[in-house]
N, C-alpha and C. Protein backbone atom coordinates (compact mmCIF):
# COMPACT_ATOMS: atom_id res chain seq x y z
N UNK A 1 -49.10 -1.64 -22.58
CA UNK A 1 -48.46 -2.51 -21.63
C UNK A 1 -49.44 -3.62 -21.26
N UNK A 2 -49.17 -4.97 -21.27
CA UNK A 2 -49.96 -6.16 -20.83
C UNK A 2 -50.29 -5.99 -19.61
N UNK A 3 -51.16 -6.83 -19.29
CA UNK A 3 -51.57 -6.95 -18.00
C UNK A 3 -50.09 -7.62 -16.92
N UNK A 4 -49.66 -8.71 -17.12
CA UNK A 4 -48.83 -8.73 -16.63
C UNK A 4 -47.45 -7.75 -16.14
N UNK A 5 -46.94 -7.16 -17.50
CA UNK A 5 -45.82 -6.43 -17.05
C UNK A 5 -46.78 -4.65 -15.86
N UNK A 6 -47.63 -4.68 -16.30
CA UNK A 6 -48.23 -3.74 -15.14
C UNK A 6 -48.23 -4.49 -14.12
N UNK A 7 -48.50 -5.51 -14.09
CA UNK A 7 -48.27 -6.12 -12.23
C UNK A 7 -47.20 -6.00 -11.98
N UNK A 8 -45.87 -6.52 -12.68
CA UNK A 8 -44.59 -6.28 -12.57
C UNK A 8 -44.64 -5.30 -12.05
N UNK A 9 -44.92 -3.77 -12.76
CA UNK A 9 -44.16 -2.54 -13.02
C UNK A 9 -44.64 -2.46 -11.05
N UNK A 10 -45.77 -2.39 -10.51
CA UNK A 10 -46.06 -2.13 -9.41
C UNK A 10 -45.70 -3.00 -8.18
N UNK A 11 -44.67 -4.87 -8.28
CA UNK A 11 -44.08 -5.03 -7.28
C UNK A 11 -43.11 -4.76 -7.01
N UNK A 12 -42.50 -4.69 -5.83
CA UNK A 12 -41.31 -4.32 -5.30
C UNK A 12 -40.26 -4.83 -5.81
N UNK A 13 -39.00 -4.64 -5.98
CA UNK A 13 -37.82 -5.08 -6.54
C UNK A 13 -36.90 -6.15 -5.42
N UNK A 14 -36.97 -7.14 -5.79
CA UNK A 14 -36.35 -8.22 -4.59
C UNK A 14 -37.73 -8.95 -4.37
N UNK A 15 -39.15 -8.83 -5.17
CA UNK A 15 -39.95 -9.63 -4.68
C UNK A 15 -40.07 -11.54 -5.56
N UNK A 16 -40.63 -11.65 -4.97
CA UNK A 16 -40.38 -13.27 -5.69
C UNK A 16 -42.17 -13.82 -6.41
N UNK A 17 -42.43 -13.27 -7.44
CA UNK A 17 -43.79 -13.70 -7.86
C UNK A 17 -43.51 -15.03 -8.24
N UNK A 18 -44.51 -15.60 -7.97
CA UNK A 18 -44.76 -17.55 -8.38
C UNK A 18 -45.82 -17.65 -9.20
N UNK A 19 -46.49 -18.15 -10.36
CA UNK A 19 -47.20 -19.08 -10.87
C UNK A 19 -47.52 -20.32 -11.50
N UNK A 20 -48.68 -21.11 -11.31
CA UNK A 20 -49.12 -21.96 -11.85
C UNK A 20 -49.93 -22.01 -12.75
N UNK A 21 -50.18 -23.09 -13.74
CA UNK A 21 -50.43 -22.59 -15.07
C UNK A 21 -50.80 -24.23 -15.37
N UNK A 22 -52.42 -24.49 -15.53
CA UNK A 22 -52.59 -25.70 -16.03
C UNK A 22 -52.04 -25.67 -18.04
N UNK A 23 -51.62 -27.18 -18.15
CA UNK A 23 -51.27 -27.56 -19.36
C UNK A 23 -51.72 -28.92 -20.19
N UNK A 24 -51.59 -28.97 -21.43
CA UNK A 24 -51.71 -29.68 -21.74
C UNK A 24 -50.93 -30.62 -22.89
N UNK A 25 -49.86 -29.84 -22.58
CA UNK A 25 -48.46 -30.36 -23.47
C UNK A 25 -48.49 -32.08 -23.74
N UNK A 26 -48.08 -32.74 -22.91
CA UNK A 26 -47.68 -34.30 -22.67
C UNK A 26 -49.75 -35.14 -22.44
N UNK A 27 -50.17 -34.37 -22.46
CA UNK A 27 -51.38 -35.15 -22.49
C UNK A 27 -51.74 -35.99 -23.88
N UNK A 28 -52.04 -37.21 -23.96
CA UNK A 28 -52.49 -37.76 -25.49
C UNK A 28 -53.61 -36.88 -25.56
N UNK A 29 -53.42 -36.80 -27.24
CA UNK A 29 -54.91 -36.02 -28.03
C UNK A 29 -56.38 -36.22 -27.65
N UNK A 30 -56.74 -37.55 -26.92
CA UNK A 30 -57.95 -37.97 -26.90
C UNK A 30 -58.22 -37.41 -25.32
N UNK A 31 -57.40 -36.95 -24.53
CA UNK A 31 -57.28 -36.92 -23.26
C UNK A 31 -57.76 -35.12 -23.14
N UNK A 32 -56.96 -34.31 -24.14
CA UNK A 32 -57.52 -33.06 -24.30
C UNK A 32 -58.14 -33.24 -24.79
N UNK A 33 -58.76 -33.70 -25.60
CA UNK A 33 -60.16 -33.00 -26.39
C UNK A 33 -61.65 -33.56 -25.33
N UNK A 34 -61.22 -34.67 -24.82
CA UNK A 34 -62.13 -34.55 -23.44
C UNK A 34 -62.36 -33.62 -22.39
N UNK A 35 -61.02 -33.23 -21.91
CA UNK A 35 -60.51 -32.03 -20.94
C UNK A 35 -61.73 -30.54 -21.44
N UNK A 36 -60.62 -30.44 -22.64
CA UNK A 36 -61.34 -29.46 -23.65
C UNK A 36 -63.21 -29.16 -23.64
N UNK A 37 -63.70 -30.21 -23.88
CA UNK A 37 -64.90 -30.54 -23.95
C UNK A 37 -65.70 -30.24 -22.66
N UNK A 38 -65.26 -30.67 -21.52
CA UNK A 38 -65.88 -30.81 -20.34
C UNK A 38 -65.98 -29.26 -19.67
N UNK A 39 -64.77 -28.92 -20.30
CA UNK A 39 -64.51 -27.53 -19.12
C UNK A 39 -65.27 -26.64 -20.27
N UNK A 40 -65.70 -26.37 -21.45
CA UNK A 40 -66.40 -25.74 -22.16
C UNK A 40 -68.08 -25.69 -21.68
N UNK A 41 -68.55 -26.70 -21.10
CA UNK A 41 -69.56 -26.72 -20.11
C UNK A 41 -69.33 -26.29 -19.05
N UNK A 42 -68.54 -25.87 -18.34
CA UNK A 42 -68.09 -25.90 -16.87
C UNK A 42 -68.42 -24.27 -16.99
N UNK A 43 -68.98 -23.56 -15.18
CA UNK A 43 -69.07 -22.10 -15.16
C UNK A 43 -67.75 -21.65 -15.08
N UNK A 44 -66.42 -22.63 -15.15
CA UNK A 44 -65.50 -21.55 -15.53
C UNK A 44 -64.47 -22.31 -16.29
N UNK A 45 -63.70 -21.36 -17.83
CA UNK A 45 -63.04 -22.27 -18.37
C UNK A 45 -61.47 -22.37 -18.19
N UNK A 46 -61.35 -23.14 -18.83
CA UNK A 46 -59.82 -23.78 -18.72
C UNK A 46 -59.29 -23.32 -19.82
N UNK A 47 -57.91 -22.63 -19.92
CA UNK A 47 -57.07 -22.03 -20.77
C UNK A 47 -55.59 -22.64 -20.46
N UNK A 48 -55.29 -23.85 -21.10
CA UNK A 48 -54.34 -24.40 -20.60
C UNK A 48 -53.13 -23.84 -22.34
N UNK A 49 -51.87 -23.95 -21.38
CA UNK A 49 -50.74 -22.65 -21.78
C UNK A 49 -49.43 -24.13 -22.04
N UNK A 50 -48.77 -23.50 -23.36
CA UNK A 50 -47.97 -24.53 -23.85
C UNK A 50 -46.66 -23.98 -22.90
N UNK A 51 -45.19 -24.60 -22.43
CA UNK A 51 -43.94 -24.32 -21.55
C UNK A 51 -43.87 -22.73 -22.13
N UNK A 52 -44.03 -22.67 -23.69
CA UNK A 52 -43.35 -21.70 -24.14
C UNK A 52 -44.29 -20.43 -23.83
N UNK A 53 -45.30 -20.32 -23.39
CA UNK A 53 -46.55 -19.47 -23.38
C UNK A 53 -46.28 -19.05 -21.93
N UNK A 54 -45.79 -19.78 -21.29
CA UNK A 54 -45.85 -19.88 -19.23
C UNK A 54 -44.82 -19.08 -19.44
N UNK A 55 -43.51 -19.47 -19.62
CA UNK A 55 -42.24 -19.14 -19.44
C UNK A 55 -42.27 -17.32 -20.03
N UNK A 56 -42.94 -17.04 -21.15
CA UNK A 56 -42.89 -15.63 -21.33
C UNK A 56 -43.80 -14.74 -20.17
N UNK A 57 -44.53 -15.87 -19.11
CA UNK A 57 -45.12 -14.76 -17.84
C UNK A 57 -43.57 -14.00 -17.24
N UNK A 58 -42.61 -14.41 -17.39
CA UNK A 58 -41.36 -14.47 -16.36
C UNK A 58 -40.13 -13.57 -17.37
N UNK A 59 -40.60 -13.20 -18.33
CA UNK A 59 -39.86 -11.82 -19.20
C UNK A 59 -39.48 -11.28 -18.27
N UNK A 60 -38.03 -11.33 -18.22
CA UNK A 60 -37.77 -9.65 -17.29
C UNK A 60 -37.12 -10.27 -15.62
N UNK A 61 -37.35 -11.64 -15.47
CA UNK A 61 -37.35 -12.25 -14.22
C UNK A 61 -35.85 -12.89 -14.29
N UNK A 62 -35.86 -13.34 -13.07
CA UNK A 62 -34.47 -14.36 -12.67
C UNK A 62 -35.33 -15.28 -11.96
N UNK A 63 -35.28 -16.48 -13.17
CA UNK A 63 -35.73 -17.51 -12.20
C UNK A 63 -35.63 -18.44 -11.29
N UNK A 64 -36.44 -18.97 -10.61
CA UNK A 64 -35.31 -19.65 -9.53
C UNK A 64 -35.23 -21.48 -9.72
N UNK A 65 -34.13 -21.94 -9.69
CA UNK A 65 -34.85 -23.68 -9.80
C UNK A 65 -35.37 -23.89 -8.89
N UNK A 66 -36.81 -25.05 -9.87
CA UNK A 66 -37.44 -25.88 -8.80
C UNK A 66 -36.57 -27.01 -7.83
N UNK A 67 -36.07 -27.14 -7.79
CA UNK A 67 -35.03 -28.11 -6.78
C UNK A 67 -33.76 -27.69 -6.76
N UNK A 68 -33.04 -28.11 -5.38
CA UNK A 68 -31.50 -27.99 -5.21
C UNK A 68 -30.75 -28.91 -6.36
N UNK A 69 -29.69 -28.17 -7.12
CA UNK A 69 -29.14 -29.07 -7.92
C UNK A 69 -29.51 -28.72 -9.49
N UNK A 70 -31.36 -28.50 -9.69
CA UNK A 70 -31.45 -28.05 -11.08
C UNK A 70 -31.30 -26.65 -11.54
N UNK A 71 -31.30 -26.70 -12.96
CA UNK A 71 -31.25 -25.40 -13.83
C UNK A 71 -32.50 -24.67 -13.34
N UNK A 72 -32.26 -23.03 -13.21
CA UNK A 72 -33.30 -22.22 -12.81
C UNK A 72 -34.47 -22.69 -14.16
N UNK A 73 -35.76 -22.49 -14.10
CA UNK A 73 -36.43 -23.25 -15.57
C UNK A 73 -37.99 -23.14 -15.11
N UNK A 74 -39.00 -22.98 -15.97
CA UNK A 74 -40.34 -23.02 -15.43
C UNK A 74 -40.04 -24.64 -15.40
N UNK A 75 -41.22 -25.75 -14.72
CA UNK A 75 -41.06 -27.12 -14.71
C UNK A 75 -42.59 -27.38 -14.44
N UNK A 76 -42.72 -29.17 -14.22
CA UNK A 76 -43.89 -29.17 -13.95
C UNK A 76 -43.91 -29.51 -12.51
N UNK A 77 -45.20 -28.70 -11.84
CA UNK A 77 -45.58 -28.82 -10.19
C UNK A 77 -45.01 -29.69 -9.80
N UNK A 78 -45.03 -30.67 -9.91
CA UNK A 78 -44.49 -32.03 -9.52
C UNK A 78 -42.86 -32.34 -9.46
N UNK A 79 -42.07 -31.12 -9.70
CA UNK A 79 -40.61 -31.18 -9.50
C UNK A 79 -40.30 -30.10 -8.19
N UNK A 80 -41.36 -28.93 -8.36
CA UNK A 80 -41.10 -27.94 -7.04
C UNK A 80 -40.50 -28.62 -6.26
N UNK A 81 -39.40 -28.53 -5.11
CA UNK A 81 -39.07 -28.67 -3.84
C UNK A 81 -38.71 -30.45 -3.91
N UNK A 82 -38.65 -30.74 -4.72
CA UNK A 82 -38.49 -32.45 -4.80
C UNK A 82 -37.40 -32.80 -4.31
N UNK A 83 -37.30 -34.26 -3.61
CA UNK A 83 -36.12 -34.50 -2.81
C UNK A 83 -35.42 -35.68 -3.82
N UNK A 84 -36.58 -36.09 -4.51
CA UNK A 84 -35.58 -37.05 -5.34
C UNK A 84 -36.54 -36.52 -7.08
N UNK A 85 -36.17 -35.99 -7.97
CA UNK A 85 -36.63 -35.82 -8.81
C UNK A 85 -37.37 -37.20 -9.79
N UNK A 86 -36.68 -38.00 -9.96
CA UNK A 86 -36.93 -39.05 -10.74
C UNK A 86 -38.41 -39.85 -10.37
N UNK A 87 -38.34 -39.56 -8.60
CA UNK A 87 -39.79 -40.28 -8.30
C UNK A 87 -40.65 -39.71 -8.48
N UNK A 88 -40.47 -38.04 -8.80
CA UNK A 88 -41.42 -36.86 -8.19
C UNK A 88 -42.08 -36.55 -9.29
N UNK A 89 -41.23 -37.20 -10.87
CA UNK A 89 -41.92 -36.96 -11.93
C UNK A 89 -42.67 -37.18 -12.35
N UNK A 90 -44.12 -37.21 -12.76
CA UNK A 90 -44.81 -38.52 -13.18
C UNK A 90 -45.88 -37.86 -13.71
N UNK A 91 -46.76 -38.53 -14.40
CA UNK A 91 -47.78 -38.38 -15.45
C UNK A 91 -48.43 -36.90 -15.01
N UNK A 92 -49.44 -37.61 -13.57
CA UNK A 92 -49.61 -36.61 -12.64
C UNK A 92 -49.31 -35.24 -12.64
N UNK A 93 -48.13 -34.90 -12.57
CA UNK A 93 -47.18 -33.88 -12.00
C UNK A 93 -47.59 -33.49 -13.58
N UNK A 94 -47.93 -33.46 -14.57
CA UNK A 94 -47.69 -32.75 -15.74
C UNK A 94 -48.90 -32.42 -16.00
N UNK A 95 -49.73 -31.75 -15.54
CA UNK A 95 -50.76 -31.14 -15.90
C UNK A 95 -50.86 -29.43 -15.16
N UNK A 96 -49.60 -29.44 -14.48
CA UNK A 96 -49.15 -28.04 -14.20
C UNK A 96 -47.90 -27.51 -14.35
N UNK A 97 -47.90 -26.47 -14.72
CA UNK A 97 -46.40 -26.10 -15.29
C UNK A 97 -46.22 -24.94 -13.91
N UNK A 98 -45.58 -24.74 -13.69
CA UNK A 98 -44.99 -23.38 -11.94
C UNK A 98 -43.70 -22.92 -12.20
N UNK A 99 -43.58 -21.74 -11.97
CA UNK A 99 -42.39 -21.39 -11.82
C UNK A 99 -42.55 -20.15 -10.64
N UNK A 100 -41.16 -19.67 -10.31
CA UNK A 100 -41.01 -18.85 -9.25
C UNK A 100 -40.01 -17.92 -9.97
N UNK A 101 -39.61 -16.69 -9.72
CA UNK A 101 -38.64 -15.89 -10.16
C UNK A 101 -38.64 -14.46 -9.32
N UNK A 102 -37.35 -13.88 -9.17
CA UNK A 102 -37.16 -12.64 -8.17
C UNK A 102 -36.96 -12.06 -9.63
N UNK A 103 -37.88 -10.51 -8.79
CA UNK A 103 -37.89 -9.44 -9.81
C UNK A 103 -36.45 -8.38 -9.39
N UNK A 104 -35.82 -8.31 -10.56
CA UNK A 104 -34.55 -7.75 -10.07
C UNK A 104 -34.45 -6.34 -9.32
């Protein structure tokens, strides 16, 4: 059993686990391999996770949408709780992927 589904197996049923998950999907190539580079020096590293890598934390989950109106969906930080999506999107906002989901 992964590490994760053991955390599962031990929260409560009706609980709502959340994570965040740096990425590097939408970044240009020259932008990670800097990223890449820097945090390989750094005392702690960076393991940044493609949508499809995040979204299997949430096996087993019901997820919830990040905003009133959207599809339940992991997204990036920058859509959580947004009042107008279109402004909320932006370069920025994509260097974290979050999702929320109740464990049934």
């Amino acid at each position: 059993m992964g590490l994760v589904a053991r955390y599962m197996a031990a929260v409560a049923p009706g609980s709502y686990p959340a994570l965040s998950h740096a990425t590097m999907d939408k970044l240009p190539p020259r932008m990670v391999e800097a990223g890449l580079e820097m945090y390989a020096r750094a005392a702690e590293r960076l393991y940044p996770h493609t949508r499809a890598e995040v979204e299997r934390f949430f096996d087993g989950l019901e997820l919830v949408p990040p905003y009133q109106g959207a599809e339940a969906a992991v997204s990036y930080v920058g859509m959580w709780d947004a009042e107008d999506p279109e402004t909320a999107h932006s370069d920025g906002s994509q260097v974290l992927y979050c999702g929320d989901a109740r464990r049934p």
